[in-house]
PDB file of N, CA and C in Angstrom:
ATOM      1  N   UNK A   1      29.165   6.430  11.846  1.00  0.00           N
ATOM      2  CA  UNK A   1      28.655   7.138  12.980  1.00  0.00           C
ATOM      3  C   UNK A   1      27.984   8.441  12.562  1.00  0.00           C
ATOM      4  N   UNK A   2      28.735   9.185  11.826  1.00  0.00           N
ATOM      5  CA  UNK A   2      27.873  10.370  11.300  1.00  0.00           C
ATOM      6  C   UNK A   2      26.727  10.123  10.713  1.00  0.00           C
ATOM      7  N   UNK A   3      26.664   9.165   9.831  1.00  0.00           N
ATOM      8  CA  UNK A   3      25.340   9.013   9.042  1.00  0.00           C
ATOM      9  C   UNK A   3      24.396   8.536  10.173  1.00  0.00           C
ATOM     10  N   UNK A   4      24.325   8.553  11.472  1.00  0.00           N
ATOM     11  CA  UNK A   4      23.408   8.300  12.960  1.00  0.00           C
ATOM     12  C   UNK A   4      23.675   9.391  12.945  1.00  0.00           C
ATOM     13  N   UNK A   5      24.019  10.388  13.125  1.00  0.00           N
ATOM     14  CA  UNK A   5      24.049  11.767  13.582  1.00  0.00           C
ATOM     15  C   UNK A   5      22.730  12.374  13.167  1.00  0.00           C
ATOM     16  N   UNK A   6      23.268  12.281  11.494  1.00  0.00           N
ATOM     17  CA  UNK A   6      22.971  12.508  10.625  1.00  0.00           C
ATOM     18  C   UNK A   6      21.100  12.335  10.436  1.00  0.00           C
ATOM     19  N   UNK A   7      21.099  11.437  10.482  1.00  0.00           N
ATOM     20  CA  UNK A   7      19.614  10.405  10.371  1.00  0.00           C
ATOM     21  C   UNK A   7      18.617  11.413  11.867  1.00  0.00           C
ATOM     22  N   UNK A   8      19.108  11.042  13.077  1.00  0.00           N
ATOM     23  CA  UNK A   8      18.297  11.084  14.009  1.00  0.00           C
ATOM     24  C   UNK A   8      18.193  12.872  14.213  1.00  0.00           C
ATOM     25  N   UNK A   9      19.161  13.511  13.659  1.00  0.00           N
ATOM     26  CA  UNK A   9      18.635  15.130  13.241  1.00  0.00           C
ATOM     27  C   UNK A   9      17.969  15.410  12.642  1.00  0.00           C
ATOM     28  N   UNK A  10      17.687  14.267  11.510  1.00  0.00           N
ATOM     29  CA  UNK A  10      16.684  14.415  10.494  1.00  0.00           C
ATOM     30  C   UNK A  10      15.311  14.038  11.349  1.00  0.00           C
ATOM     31  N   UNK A  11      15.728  12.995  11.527  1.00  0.00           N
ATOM     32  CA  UNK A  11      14.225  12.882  12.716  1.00  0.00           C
ATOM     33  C   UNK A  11      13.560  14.175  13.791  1.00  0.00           C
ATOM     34  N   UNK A  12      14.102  14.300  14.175  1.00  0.00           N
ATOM     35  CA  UNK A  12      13.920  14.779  14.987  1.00  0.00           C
ATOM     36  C   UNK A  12      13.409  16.122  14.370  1.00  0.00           C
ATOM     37  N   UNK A  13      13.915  17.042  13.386  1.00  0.00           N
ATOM     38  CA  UNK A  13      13.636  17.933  12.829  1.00  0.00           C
ATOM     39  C   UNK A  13      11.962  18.047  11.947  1.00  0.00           C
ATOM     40  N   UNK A  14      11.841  16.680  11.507  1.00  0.00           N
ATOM     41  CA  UNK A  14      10.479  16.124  10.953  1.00  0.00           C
ATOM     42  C   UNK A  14       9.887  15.811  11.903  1.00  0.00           C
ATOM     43  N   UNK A  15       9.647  15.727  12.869  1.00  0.00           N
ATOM     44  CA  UNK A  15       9.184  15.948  14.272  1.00  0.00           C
ATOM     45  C   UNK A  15       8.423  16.977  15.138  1.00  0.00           C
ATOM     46  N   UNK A  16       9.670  18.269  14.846  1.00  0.00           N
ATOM     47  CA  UNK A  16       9.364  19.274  14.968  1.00  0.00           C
ATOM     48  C   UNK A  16       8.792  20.328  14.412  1.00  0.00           C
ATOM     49  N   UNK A  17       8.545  19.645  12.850  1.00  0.00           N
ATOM     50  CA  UNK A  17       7.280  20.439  11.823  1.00  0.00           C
ATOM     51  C   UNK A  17       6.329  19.853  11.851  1.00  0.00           C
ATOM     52  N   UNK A  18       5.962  18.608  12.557  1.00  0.00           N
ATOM     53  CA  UNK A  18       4.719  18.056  12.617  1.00  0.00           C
ATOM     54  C   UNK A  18       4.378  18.443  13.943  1.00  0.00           C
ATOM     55  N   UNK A  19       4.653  17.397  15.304  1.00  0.00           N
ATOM     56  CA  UNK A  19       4.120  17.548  16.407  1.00  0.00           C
ATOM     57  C   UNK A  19       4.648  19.073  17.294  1.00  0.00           C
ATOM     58  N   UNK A  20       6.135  19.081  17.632  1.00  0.00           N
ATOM     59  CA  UNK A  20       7.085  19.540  18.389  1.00  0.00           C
ATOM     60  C   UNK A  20       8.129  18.584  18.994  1.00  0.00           C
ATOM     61  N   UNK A  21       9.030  18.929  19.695  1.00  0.00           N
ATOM     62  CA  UNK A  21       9.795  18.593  20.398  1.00  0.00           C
ATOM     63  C   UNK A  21       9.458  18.928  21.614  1.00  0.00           C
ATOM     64  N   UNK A  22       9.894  18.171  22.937  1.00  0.00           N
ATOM     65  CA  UNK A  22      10.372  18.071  24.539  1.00  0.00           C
ATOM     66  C   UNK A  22      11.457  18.773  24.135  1.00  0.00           C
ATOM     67  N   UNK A  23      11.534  18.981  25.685  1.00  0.00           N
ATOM     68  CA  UNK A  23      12.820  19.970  26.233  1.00  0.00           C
ATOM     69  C   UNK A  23      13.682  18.953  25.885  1.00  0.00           C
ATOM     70  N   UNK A  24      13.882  17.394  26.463  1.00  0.00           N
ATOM     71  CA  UNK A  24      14.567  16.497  26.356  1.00  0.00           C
ATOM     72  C   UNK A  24      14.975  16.380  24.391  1.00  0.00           C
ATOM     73  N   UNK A  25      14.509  16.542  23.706  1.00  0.00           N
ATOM     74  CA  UNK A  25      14.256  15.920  22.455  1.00  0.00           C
ATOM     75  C   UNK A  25      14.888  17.427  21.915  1.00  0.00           C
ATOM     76  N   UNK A  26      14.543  18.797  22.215  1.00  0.00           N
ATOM     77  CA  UNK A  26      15.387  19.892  22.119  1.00  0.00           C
ATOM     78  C   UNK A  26      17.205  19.851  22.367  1.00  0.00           C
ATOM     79  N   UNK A  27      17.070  19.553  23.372  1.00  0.00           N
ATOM     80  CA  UNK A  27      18.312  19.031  24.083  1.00  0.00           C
ATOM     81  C   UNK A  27      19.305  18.342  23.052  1.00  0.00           C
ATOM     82  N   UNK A  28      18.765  17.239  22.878  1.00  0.00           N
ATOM     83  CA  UNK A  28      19.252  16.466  22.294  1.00  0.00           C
ATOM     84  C   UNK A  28      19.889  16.527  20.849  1.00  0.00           C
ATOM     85  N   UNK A  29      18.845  17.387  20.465  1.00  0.00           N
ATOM     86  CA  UNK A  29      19.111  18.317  19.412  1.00  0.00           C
ATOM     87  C   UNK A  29      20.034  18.694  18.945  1.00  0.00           C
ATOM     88  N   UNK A  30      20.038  20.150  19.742  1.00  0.00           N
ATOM     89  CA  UNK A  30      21.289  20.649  20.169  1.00  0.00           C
ATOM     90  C   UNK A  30      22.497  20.491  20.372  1.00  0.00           C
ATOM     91  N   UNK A  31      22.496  18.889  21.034  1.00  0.00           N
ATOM     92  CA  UNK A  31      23.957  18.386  21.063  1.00  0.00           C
ATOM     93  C   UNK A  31      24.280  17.620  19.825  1.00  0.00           C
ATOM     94  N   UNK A  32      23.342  16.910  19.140  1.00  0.00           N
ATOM     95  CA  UNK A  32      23.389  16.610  17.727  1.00  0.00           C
ATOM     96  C   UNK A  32      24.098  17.477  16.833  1.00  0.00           C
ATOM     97  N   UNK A  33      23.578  18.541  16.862  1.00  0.00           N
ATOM     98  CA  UNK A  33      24.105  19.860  15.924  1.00  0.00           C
ATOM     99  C   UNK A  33      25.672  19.919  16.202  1.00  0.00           C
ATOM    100  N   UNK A  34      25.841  20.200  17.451  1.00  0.00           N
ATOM    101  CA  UNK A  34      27.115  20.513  17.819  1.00  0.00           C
ATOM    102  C   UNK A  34      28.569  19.272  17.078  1.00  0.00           C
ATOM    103  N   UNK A  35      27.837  18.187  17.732  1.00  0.00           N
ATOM    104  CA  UNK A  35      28.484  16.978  17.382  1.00  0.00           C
ATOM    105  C   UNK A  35      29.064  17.112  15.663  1.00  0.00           C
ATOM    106  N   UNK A  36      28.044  17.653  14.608  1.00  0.00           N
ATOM    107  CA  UNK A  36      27.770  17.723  13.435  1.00  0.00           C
ATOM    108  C   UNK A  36      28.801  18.886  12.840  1.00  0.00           C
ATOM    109  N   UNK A  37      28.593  19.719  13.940  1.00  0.00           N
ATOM    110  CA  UNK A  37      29.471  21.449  13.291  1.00  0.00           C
ATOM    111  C   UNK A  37      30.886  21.070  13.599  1.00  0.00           C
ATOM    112  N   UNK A  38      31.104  20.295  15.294  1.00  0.00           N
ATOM    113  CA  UNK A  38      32.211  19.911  15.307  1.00  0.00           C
ATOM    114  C   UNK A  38      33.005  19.120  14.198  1.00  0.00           C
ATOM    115  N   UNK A  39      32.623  18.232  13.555  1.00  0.00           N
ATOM    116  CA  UNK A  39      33.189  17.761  12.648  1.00  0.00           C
ATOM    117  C   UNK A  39      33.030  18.111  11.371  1.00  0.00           C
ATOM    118  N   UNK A  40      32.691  19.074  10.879  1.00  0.00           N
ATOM    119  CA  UNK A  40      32.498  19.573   9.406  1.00  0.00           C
ATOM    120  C   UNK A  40      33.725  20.548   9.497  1.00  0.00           C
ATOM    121  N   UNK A  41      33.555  20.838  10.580  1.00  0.00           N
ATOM    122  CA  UNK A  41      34.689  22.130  10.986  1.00  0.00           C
ATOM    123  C   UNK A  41      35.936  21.111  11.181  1.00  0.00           C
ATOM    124  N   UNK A  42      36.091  20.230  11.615  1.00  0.00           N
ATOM    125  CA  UNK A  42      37.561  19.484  11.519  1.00  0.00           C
ATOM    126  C   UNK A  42      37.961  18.786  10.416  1.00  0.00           C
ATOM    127  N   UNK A  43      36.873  18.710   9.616  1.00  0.00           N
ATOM    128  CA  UNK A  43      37.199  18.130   8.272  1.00  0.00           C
ATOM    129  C   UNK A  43      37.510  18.972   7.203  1.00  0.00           C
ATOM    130  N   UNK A  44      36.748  20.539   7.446  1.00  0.00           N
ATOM    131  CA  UNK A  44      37.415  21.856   6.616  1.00  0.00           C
ATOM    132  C   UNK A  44      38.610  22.083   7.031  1.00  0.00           C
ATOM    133  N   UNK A  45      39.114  22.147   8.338  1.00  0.00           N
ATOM    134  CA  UNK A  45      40.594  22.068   8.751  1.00  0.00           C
ATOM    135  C   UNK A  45      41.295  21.616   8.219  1.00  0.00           C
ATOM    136  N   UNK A  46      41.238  20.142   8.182  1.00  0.00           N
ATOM    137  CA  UNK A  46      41.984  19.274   8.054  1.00  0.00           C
ATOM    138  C   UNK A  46      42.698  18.989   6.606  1.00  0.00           C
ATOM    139  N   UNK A  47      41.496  19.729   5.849  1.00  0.00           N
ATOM    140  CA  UNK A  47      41.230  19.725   4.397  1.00  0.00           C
ATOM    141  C   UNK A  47      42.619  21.463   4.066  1.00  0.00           C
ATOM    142  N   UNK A  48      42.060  22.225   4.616  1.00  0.00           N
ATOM    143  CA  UNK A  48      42.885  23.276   4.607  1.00  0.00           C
ATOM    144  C   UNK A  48      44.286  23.328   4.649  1.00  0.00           C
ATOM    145  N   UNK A  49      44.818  21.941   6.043  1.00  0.00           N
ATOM    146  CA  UNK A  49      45.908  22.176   6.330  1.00  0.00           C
ATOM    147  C   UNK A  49      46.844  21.568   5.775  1.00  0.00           C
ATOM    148  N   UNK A  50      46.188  20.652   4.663  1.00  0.00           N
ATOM    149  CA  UNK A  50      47.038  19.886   3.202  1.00  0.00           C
ATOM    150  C   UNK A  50      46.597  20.370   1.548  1.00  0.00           C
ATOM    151  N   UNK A  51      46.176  22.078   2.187  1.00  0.00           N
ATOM    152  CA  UNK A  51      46.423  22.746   1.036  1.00  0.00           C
ATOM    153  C   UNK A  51      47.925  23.361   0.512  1.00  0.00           C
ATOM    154  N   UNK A  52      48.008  23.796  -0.516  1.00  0.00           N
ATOM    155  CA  UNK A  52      49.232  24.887  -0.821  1.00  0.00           C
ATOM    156  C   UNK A  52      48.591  25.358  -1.768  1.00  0.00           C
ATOM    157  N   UNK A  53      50.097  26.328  -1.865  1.00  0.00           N
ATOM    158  CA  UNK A  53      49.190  27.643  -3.015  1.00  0.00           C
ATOM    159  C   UNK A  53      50.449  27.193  -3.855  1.00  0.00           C
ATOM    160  N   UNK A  54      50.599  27.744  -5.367  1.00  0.00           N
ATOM    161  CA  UNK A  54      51.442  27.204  -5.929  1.00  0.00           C
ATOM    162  C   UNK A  54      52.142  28.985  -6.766  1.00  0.00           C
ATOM    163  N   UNK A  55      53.032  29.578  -6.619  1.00  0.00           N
ATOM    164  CA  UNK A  55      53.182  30.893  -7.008  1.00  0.00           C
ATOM    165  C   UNK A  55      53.037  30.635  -9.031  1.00  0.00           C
ATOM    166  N   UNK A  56      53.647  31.808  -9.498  1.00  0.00           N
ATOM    167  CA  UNK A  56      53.364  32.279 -11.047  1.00  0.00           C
ATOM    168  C   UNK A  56      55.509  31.282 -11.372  1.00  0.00           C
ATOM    169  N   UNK A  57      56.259  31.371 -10.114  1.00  0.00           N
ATOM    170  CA  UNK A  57      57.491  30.390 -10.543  1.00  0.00           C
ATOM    171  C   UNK A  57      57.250  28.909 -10.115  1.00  0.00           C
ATOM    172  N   UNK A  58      56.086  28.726  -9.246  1.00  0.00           N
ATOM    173  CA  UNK A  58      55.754  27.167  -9.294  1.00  0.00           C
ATOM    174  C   UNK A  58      56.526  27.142  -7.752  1.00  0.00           C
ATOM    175  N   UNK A  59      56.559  28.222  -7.296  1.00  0.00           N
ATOM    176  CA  UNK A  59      56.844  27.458  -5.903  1.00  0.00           C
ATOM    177  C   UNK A  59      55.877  27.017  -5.145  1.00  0.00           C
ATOM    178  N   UNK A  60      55.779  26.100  -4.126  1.00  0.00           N
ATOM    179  CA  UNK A  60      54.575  25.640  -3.258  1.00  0.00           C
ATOM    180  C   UNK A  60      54.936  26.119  -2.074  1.00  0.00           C
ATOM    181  N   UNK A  61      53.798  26.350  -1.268  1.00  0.00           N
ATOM    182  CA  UNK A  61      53.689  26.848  -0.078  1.00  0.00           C
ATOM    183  C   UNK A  61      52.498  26.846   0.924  1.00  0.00           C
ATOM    184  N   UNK A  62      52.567  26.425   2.032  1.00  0.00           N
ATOM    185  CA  UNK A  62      51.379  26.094   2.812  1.00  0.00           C
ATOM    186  C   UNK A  62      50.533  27.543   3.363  1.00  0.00           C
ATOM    187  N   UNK A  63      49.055  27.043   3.249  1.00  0.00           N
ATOM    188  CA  UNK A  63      48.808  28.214   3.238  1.00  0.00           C
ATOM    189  C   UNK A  63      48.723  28.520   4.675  1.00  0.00           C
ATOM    190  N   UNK A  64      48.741  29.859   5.452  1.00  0.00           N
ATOM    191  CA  UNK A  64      49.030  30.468   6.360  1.00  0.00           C
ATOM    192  C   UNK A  64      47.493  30.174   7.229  1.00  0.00           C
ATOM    193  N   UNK A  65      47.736  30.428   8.489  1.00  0.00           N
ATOM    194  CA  UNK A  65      45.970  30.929   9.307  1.00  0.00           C
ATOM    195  C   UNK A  65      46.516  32.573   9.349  1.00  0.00           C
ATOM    196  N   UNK A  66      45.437  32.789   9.107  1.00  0.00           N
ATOM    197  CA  UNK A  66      45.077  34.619   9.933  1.00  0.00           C
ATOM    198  C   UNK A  66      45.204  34.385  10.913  1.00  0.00           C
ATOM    199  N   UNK A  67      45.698  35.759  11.274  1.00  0.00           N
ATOM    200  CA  UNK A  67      45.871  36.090  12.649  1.00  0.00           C
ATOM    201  C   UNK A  67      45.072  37.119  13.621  1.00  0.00           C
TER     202      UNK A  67
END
């Protein structure tokens, strides 16, 4: 599914250095992107939240969120 995300942003972007985009085709865009950030961002999460840090005695420990 991403690699459709993926693809028709690309389109659309080669599109918009040649002809332009519609409001519709802007739009669409836009929600493309989102779709895209949404999941890069849940996959850095996700990636984060089966990190640990490992201390100088070898203890492990998950790493924290800021607050």
């Amino acid at each position: 599914m991403m690699e459709d995300v993926i693809a028709r942003i690309n389109e659309l972007a080669k599109k918009a250095k040649t002809e332009g985009l519609t409001p519709a085709e802007l739009s669409e865009r836009d929600g493309l992107r989102r779709i895209y950030l949404d999941a890069v961002r849940a996959n850095l999460t996700a990636q984060l939240d089966n990190t640990y840090i490992v201390d100088e005695q070898g203890n492990k420990r998950k790493l924290q969120k800021k607050q």
